[in-house]
Structures are given as structure tokens and as C-alpha cells.
PDB file of N, CA and C in Angstrom:
ATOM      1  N   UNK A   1       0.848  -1.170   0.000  1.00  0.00           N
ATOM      2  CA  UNK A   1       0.000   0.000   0.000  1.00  0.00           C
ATOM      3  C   UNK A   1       0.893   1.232   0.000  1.00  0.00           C
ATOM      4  N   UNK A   2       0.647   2.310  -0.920  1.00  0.00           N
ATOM      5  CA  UNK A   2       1.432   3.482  -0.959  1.00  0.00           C
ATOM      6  C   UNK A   2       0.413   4.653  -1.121  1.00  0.00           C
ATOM      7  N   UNK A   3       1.041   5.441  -0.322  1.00  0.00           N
ATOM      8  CA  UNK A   3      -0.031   6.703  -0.471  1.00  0.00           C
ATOM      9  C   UNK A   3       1.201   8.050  -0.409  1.00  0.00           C
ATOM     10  N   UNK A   4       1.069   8.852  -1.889  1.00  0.00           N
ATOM     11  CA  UNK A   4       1.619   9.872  -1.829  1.00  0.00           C
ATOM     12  C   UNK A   4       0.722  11.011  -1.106  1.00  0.00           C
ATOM     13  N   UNK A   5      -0.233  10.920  -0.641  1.00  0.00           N
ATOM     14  CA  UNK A   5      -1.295  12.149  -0.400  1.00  0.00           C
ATOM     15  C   UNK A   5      -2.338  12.726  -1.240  1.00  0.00           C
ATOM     16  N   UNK A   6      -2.022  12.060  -2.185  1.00  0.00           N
ATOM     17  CA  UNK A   6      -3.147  12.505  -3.371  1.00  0.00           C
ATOM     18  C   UNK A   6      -3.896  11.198  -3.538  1.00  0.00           C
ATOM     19  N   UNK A   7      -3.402  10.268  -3.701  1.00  0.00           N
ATOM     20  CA  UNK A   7      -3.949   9.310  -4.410  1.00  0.00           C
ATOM     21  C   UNK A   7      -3.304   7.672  -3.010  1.00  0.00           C
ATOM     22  N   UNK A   8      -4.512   6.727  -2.973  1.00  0.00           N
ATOM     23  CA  UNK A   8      -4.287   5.330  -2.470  1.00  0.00           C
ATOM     24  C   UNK A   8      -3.908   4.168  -3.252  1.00  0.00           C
ATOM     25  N   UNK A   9      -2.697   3.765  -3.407  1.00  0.00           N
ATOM     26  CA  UNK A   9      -2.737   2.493  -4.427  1.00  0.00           C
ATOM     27  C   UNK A   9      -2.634   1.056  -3.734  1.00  0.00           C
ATOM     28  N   UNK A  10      -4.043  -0.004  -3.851  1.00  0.00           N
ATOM     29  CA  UNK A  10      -3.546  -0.573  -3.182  1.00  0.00           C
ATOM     30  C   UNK A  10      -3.271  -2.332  -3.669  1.00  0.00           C
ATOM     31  N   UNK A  11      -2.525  -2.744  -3.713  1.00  0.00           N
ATOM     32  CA  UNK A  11      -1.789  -3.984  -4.614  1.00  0.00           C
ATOM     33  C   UNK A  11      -2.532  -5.156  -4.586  1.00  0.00           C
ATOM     34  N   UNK A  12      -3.516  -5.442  -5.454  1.00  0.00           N
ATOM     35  CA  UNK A  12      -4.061  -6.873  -5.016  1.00  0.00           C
ATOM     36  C   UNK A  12      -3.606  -8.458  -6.193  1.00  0.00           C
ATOM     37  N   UNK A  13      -2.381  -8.751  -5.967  1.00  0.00           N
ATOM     38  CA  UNK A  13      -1.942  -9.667  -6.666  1.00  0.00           C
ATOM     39  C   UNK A  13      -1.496  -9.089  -7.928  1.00  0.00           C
ATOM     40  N   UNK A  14      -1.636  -9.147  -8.776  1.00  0.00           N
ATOM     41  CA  UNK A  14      -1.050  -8.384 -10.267  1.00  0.00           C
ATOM     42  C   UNK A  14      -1.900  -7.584 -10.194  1.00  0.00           C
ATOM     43  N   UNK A  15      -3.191  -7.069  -9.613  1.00  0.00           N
ATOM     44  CA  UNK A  15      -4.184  -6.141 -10.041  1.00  0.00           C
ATOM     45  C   UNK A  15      -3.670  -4.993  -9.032  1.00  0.00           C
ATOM     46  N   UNK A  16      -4.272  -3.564  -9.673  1.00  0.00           N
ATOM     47  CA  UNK A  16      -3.936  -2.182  -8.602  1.00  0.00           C
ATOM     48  C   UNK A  16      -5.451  -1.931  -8.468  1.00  0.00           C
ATOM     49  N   UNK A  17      -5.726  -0.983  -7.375  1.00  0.00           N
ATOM     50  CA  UNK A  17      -6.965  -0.111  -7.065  1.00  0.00           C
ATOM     51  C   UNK A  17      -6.422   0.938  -6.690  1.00  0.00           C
ATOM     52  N   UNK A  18      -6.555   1.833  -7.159  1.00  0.00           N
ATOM     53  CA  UNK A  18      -6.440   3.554  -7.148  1.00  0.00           C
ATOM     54  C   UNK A  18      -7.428   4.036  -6.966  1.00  0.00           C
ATOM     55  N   UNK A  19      -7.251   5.337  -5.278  1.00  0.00           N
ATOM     56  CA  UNK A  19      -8.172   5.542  -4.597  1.00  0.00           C
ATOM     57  C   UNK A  19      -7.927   6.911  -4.718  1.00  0.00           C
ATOM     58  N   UNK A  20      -8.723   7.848  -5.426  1.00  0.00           N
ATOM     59  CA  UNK A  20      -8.400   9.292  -5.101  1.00  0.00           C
ATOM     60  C   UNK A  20      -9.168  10.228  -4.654  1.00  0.00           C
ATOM     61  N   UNK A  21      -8.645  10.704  -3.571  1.00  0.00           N
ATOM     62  CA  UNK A  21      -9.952  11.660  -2.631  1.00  0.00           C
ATOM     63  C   UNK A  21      -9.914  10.298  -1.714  1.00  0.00           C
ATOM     64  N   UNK A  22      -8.545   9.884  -0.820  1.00  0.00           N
ATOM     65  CA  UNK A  22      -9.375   9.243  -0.168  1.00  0.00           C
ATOM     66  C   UNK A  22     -10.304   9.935   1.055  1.00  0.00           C
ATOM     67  N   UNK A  23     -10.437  10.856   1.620  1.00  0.00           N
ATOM     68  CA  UNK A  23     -11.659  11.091   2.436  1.00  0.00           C
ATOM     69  C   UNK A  23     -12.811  10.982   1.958  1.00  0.00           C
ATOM     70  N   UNK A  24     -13.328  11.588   0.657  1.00  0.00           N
ATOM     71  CA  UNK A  24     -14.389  11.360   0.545  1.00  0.00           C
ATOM     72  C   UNK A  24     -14.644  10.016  -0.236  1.00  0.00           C
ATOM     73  N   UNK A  25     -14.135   8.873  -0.642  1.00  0.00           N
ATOM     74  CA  UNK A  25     -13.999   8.116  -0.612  1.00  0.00           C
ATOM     75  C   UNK A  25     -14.486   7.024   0.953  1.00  0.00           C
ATOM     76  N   UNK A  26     -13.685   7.329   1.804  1.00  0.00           N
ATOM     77  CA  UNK A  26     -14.349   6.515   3.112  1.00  0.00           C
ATOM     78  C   UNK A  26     -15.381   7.341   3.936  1.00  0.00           C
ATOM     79  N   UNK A  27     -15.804   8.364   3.200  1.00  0.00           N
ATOM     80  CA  UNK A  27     -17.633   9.280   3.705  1.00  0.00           C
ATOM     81  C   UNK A  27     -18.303   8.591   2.688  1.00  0.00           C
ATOM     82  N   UNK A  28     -17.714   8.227   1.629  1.00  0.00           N
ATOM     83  CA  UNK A  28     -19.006   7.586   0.700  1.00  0.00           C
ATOM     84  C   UNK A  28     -19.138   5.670   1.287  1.00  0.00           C
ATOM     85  N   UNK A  29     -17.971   5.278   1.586  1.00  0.00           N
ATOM     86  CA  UNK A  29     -17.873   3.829   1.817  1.00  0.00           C
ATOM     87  C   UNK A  29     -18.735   3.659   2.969  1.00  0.00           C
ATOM     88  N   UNK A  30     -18.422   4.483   4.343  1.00  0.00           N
ATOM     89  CA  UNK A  30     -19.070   4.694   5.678  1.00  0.00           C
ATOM     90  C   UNK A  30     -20.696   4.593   5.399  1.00  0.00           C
ATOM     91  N   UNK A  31     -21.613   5.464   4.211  1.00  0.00           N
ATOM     92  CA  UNK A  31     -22.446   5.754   4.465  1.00  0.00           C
ATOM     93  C   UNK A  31     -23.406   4.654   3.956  1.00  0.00           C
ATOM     94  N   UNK A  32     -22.470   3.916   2.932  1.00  0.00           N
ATOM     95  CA  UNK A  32     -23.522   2.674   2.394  1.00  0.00           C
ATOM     96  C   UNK A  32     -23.405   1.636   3.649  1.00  0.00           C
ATOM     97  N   UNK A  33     -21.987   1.641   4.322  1.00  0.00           N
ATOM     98  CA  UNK A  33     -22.160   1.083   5.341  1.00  0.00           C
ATOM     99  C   UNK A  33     -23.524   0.921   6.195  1.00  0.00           C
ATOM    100  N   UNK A  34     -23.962   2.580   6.795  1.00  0.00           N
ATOM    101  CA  UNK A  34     -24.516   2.726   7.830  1.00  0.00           C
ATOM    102  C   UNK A  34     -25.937   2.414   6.672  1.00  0.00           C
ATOM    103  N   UNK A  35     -26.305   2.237   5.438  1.00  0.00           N
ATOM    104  CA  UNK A  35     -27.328   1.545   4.796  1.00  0.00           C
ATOM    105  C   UNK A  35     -27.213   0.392   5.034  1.00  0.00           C
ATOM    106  N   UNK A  36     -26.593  -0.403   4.798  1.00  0.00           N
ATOM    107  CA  UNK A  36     -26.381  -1.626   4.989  1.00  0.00           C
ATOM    108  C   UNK A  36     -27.322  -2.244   6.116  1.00  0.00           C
ATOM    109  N   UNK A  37     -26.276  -2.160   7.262  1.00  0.00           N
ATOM    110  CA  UNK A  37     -26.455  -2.023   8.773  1.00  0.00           C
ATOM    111  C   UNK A  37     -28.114  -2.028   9.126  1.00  0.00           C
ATOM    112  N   UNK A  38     -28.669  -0.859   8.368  1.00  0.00           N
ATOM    113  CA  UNK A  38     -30.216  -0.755   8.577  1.00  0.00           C
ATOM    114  C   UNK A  38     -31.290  -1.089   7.932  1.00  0.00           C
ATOM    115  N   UNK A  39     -31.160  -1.662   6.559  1.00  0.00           N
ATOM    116  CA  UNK A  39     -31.755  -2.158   5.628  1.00  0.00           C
ATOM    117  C   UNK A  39     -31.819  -3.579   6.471  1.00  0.00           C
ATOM    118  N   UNK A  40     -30.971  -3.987   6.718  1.00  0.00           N
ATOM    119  CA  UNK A  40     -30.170  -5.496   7.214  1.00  0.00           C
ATOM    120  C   UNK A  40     -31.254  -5.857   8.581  1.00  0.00           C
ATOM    121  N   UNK A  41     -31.234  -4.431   9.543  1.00  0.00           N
ATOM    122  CA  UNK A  41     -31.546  -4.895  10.549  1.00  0.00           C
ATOM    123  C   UNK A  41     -33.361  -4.789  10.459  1.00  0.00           C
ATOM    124  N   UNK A  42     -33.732  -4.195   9.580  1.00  0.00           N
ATOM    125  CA  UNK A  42     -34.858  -3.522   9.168  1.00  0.00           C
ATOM    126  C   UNK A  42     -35.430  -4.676   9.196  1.00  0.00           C
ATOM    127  N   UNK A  43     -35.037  -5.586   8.000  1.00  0.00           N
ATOM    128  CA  UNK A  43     -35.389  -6.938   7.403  1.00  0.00           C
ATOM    129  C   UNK A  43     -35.578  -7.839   8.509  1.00  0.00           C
ATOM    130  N   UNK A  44     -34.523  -7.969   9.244  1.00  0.00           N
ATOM    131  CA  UNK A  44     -34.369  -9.194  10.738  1.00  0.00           C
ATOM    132  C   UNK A  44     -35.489  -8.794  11.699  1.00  0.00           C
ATOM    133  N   UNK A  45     -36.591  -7.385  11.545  1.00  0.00           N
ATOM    134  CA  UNK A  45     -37.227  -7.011  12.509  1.00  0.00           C
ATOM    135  C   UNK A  45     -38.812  -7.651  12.100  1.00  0.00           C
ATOM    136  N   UNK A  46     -38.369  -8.386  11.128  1.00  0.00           N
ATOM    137  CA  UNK A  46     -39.705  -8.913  10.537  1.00  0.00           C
ATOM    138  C   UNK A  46     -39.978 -10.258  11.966  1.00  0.00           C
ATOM    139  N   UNK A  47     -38.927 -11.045  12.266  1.00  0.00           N
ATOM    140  CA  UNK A  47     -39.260 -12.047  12.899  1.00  0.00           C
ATOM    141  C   UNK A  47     -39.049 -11.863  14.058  1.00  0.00           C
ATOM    142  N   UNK A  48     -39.237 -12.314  15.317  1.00  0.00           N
ATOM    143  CA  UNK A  48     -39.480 -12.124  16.663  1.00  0.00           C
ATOM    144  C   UNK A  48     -38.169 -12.976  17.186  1.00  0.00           C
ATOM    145  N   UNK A  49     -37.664 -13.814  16.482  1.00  0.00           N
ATOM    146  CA  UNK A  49     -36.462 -14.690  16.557  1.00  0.00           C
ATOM    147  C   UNK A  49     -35.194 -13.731  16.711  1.00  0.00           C
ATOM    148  N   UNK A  50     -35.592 -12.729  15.651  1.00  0.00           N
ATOM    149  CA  UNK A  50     -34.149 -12.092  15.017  1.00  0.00           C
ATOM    150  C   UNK A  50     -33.997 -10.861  15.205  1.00  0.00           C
ATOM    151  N   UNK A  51     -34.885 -10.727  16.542  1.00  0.00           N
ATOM    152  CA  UNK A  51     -34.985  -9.061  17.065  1.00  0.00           C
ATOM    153  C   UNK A  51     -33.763  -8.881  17.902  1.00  0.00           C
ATOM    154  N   UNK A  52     -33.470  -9.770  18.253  1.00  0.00           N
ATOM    155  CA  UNK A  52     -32.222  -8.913  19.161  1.00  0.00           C
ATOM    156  C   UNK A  52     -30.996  -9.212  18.322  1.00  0.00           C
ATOM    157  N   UNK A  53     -30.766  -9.807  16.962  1.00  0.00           N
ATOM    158  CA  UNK A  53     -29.719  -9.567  15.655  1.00  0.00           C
ATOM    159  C   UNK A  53     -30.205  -7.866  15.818  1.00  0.00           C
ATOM    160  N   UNK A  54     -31.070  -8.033  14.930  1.00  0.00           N
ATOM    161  CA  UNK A  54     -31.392  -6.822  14.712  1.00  0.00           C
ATOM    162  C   UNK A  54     -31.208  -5.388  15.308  1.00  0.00           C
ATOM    163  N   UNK A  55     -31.258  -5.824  16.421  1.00  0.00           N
ATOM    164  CA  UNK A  55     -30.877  -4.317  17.431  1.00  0.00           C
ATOM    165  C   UNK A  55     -29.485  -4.221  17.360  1.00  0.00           C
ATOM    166  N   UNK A  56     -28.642  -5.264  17.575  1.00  0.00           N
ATOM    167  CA  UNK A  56     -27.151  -5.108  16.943  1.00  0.00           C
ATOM    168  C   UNK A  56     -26.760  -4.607  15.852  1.00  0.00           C
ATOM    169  N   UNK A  57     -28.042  -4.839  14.376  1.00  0.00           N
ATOM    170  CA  UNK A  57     -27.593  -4.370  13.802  1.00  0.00           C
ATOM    171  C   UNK A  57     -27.659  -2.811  13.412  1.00  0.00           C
ATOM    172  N   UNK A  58     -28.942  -2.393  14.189  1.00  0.00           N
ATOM    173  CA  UNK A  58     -29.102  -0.372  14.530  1.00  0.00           C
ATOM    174  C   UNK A  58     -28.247   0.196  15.510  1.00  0.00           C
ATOM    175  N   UNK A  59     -27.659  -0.626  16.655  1.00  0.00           N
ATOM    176  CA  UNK A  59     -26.329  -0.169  17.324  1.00  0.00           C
ATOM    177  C   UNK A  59     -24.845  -0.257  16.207  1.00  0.00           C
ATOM    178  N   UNK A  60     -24.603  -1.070  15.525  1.00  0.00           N
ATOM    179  CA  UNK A  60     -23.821  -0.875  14.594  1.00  0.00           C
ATOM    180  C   UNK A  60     -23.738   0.561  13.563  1.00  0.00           C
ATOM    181  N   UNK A  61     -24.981   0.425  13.121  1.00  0.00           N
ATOM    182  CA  UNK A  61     -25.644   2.081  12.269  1.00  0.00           C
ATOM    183  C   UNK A  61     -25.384   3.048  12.745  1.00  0.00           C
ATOM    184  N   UNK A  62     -25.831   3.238  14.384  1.00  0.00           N
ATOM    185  CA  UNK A  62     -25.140   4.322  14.932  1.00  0.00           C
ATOM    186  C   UNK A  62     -23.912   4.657  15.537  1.00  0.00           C
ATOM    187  N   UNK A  63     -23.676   3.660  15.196  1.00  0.00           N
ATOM    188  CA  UNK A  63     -22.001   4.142  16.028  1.00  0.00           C
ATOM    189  C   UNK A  63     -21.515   4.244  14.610  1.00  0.00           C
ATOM    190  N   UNK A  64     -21.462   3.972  13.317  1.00  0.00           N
ATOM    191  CA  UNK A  64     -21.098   4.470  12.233  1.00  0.00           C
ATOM    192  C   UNK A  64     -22.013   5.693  11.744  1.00  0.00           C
ATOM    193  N   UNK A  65     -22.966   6.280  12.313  1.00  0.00           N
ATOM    194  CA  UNK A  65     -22.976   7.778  11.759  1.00  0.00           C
ATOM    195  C   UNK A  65     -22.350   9.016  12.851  1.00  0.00           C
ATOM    196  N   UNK A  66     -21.897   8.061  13.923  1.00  0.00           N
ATOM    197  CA  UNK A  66     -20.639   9.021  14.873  1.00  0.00           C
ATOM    198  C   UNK A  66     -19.290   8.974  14.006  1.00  0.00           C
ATOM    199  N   UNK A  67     -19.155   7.945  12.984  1.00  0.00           N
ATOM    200  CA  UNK A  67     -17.994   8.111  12.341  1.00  0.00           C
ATOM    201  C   UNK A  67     -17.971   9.002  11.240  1.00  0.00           C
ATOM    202  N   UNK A  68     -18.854   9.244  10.988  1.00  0.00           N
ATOM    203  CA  UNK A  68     -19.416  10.418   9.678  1.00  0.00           C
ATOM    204  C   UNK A  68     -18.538  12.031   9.944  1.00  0.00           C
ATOM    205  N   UNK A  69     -18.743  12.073  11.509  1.00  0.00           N
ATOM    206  CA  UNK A  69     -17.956  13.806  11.853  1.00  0.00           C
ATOM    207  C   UNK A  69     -16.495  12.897  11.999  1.00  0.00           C
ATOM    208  N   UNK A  70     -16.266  12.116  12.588  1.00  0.00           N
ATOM    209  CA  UNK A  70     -14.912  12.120  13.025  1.00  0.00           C
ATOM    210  C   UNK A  70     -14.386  11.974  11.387  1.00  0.00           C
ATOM    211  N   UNK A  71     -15.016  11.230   9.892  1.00  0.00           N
ATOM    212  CA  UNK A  71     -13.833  11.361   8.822  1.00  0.00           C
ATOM    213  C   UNK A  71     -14.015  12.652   8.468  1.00  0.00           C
ATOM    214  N   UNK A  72     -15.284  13.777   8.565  1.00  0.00           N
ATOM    215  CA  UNK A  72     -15.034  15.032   8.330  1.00  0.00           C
ATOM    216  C   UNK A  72     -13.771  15.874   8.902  1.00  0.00           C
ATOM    217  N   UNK A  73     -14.070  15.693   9.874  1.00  0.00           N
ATOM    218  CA  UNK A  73     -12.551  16.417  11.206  1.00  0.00           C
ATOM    219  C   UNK A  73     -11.725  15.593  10.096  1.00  0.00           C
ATOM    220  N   UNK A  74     -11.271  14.001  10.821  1.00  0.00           N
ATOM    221  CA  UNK A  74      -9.928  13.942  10.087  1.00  0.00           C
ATOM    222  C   UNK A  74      -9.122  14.960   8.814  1.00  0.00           C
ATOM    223  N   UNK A  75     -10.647  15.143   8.257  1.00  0.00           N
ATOM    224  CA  UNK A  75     -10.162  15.426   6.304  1.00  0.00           C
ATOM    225  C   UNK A  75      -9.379  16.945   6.998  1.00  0.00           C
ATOM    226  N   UNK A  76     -10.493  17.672   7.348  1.00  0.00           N
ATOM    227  CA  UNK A  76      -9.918  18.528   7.691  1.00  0.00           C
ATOM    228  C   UNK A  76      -9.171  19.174   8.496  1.00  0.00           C
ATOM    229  N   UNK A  77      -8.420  18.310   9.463  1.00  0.00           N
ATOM    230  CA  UNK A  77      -7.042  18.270  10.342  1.00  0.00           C
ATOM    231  C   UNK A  77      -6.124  18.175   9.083  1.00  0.00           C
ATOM    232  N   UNK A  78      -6.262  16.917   7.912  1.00  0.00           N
ATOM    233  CA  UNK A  78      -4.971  16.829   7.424  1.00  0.00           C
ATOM    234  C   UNK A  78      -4.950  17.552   6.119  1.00  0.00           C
ATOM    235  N   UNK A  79      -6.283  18.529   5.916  1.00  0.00           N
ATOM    236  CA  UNK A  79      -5.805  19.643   4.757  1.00  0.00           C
ATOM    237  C   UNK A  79      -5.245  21.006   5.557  1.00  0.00           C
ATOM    238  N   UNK A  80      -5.446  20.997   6.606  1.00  0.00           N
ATOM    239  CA  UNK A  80      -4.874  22.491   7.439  1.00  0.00           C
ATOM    240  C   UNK A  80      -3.437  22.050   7.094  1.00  0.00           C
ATOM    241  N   UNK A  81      -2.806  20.446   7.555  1.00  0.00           N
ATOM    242  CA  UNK A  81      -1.498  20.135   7.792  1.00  0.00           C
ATOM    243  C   UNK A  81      -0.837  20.481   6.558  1.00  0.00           C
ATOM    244  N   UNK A  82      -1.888  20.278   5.449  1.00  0.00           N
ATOM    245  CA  UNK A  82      -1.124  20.528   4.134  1.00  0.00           C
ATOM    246  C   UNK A  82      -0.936  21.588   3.681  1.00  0.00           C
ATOM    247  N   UNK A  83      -1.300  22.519   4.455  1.00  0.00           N
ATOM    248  CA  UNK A  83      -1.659  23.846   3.466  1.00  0.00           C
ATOM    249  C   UNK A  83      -2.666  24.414   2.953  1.00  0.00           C
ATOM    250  N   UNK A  84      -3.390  23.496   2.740  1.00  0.00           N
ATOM    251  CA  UNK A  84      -4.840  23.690   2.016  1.00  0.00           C
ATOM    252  C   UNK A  84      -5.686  24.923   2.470  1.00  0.00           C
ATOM    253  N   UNK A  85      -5.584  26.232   1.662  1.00  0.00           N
ATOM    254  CA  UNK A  85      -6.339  27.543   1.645  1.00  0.00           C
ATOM    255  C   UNK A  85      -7.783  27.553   2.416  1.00  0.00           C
ATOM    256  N   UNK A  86      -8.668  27.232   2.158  1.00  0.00           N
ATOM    257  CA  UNK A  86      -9.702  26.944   3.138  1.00  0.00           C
ATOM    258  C   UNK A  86      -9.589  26.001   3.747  1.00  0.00           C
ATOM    259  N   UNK A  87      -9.128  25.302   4.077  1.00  0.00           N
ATOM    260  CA  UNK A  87      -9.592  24.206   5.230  1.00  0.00           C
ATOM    261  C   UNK A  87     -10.152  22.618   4.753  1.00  0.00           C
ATOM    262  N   UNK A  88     -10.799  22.934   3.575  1.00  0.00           N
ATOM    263  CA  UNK A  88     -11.460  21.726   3.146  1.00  0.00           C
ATOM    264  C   UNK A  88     -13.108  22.403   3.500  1.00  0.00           C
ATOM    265  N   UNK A  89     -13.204  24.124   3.532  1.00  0.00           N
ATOM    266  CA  UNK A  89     -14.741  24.016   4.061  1.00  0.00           C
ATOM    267  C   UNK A  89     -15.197  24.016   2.716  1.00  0.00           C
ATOM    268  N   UNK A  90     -14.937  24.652   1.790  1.00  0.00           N
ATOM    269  CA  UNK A  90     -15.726  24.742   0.603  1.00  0.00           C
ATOM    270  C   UNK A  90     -15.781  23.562  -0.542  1.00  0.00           C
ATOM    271  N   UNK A  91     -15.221  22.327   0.149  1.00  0.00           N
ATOM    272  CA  UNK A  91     -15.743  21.481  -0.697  1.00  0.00           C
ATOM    273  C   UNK A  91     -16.053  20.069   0.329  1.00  0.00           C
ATOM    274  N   UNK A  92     -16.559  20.701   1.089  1.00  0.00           N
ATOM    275  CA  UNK A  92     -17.036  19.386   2.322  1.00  0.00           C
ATOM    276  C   UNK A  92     -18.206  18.382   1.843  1.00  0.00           C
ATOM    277  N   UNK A  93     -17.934  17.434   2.019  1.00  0.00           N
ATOM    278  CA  UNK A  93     -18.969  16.569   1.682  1.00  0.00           C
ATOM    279  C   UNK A  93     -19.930  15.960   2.640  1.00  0.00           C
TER     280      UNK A  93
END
């Protein structure tokens, strides 16, 4: 795995994946996540068996939309570090 700061490359056998923007990249990955999570648990709330899956899986959901501010902050801790003229406010996602 190499990361110049612009771009993520990451080596999977002879194949590459090139990741650019990774912040908004893991705000977009996070958020299908926290779909996931609730679609998932939504479904398990059908049966009386699979209600307490299910509540695991809306405690999961929310503790991943607490991760939603912390990759915002991150992004924008490490565009101040860079230099970056605004901050990262005018193109926040």
C-alpha cells in the first residue's frame, strides 16, 4: 500500500486499485455502510427470533454515523497540515 497524499494504491496480486480523494472516498464507503447495517436490521425485525440480531444491527448504524464527523474532522485536520487555503470548508462533503 502506498499513499503519496493525493492518491491510495492498493496492490491486489497483479491487479492495482487507485483511490483518489481518499476522504471522501471513506464518507461515501461509511455511508452505504450505515445503509447496509439498517436495511439489514430492518429486514431481521420482521421475525421475533431475530430481534435482538437486529438491534445489533441499529447499534452498529449508529455508532457508524458518529464516524461520519470524526472522517469530516480527520479530512480537515490533514488539509490544514497541508496547506490547504480553506480548510477543506468549501468542498465538504
Amino acid at each position: 500500500m502506498a499513499d503519496n497524499g493525493r492518491t491510495l494504491t492498493l496492490h491486489l496480486g497483479h491487479d492495482e486499485l487507485v483511490i483518489r480523494r481518499k476522504w471522501e472516498t471513506a464518507s461515501i464507503v461509511n455511508d452505504v455502510l450505515v445503509a447496509l447495517w439498517f436495511v439489514i436490521g430492518s429486514v431481521l425485525f420482521f421475525w421475533e427470533s431475530t430481534t435482538t440480531t437486529a438491534t445489533w444491527f441499529f447499534l452498529v448504524g449508529s455508532l457508524q454515523f458518529l464516524a461520519r464527523p470524526v472522517i469530516r474532522l480527520s479530512r480537515r485536520v490533514h488539509l490544514q497540515r497541508i496547506g490547504s487555503d480553506d480548510g477543506g470548508a468549501s468542498a465538504d462533503f
